[in-house]
C-alpha atoms as a PDB file:
ATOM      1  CA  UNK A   1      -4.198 -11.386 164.072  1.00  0.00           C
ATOM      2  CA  UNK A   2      -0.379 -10.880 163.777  1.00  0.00           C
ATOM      3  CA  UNK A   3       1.775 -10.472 167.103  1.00  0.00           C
ATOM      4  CA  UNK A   4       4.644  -8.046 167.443  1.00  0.00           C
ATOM      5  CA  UNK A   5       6.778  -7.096 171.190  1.00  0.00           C
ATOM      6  CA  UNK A   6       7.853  -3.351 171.634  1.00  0.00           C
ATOM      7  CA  UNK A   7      11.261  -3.445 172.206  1.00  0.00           C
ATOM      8  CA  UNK A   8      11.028  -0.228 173.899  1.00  0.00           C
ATOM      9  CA  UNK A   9       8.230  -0.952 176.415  1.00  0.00           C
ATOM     10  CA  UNK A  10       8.530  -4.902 176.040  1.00  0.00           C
ATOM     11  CA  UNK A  11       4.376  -4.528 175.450  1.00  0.00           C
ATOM     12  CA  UNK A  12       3.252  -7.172 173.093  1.00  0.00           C
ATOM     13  CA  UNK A  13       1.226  -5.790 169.942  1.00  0.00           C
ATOM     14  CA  UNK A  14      -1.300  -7.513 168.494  1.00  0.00           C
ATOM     15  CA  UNK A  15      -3.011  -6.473 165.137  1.00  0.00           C
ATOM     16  CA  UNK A  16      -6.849  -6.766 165.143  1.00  0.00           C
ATOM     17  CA  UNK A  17      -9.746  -7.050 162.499  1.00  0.00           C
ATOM     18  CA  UNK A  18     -12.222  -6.010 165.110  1.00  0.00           C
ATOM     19  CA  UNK A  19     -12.741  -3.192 167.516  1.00  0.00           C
ATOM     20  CA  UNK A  20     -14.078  -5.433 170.853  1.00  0.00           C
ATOM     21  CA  UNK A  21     -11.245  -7.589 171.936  1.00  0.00           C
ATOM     22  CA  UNK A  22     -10.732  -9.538 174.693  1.00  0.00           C
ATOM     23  CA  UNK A  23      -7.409  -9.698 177.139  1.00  0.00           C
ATOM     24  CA  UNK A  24      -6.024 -12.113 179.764  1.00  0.00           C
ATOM     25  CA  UNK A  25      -2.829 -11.950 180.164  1.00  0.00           C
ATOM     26  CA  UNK A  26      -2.084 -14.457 177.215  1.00  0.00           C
ATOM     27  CA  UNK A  27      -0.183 -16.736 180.080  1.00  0.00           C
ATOM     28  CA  UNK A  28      -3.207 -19.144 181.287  1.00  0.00           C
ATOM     29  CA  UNK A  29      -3.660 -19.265 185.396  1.00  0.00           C
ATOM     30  CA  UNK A  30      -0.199 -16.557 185.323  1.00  0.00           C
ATOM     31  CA  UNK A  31      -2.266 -13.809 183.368  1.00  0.00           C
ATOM     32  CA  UNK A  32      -4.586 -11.670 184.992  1.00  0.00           C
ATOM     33  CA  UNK A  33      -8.699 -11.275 184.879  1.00  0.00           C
ATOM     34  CA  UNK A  34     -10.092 -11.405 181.219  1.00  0.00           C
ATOM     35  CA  UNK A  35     -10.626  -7.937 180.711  1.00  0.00           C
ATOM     36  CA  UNK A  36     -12.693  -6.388 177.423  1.00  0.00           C
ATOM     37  CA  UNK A  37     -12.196  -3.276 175.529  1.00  0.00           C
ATOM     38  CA  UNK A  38     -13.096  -1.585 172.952  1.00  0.00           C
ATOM     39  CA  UNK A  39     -10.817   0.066 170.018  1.00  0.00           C
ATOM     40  CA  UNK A  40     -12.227   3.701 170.063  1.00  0.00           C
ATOM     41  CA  UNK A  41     -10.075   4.622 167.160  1.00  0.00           C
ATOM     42  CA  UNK A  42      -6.563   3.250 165.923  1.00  0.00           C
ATOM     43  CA  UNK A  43      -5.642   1.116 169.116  1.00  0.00           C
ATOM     44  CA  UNK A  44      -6.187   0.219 172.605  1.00  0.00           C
ATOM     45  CA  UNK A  45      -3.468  -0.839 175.517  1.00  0.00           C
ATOM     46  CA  UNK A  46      -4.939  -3.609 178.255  1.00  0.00           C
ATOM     47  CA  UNK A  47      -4.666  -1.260 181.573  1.00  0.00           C
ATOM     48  CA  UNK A  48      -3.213  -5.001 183.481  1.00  0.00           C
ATOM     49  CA  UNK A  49      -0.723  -5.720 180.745  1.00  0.00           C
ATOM     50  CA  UNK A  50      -0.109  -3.217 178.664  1.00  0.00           C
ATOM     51  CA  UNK A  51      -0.887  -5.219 176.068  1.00  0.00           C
ATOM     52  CA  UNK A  52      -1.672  -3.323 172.749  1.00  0.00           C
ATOM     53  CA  UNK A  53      -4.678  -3.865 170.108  1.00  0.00           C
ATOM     54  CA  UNK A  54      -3.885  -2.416 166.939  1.00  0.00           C
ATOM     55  CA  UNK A  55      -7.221  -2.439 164.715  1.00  0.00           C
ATOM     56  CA  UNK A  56      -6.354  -3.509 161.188  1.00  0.00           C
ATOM     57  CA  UNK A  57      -8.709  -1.755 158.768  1.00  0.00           C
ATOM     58  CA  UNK A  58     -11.994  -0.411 159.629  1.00  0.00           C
ATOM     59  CA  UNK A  59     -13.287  -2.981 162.032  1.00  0.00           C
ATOM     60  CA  UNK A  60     -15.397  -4.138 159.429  1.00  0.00           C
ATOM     61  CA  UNK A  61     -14.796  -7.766 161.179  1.00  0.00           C
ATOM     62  CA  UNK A  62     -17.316  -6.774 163.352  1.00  0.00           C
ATOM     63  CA  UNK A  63     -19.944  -9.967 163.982  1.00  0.00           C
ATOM     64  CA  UNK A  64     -23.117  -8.256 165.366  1.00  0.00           C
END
């Protein structure tokens, strides 16, 4: 997972190898509920943060 900030919308990107990722805020008790999503195609935002999960590859990372 590599991590990236939009300087546009100051959202933090983070590159994924699987398509169900998890989100909390990334700032311990500061952050908000732990939220999960799914990648439905190319990327996902977090609807608290605005986080955004990029998927790297196919989601072939997948553990079933």
């Amino acid at each position: 997972m590599s991590v990236q900030t939009d300087s546009i919308n100051h959202s933090e990107i983070l590159h994924v190898k699987t398509r169900s990722v998890s989100c909390d805020g990334g700032v311990g008790p500061l952050g908000h509920p732990k939220v999960y999503l799914q990648i439905p195609g190319e990327q996902v935002a977090c609807p608290y943060c605005s986080r955004i999960f990029i998927l790297d590859g196919d989601g072939a990372g997948e553990s079933h």
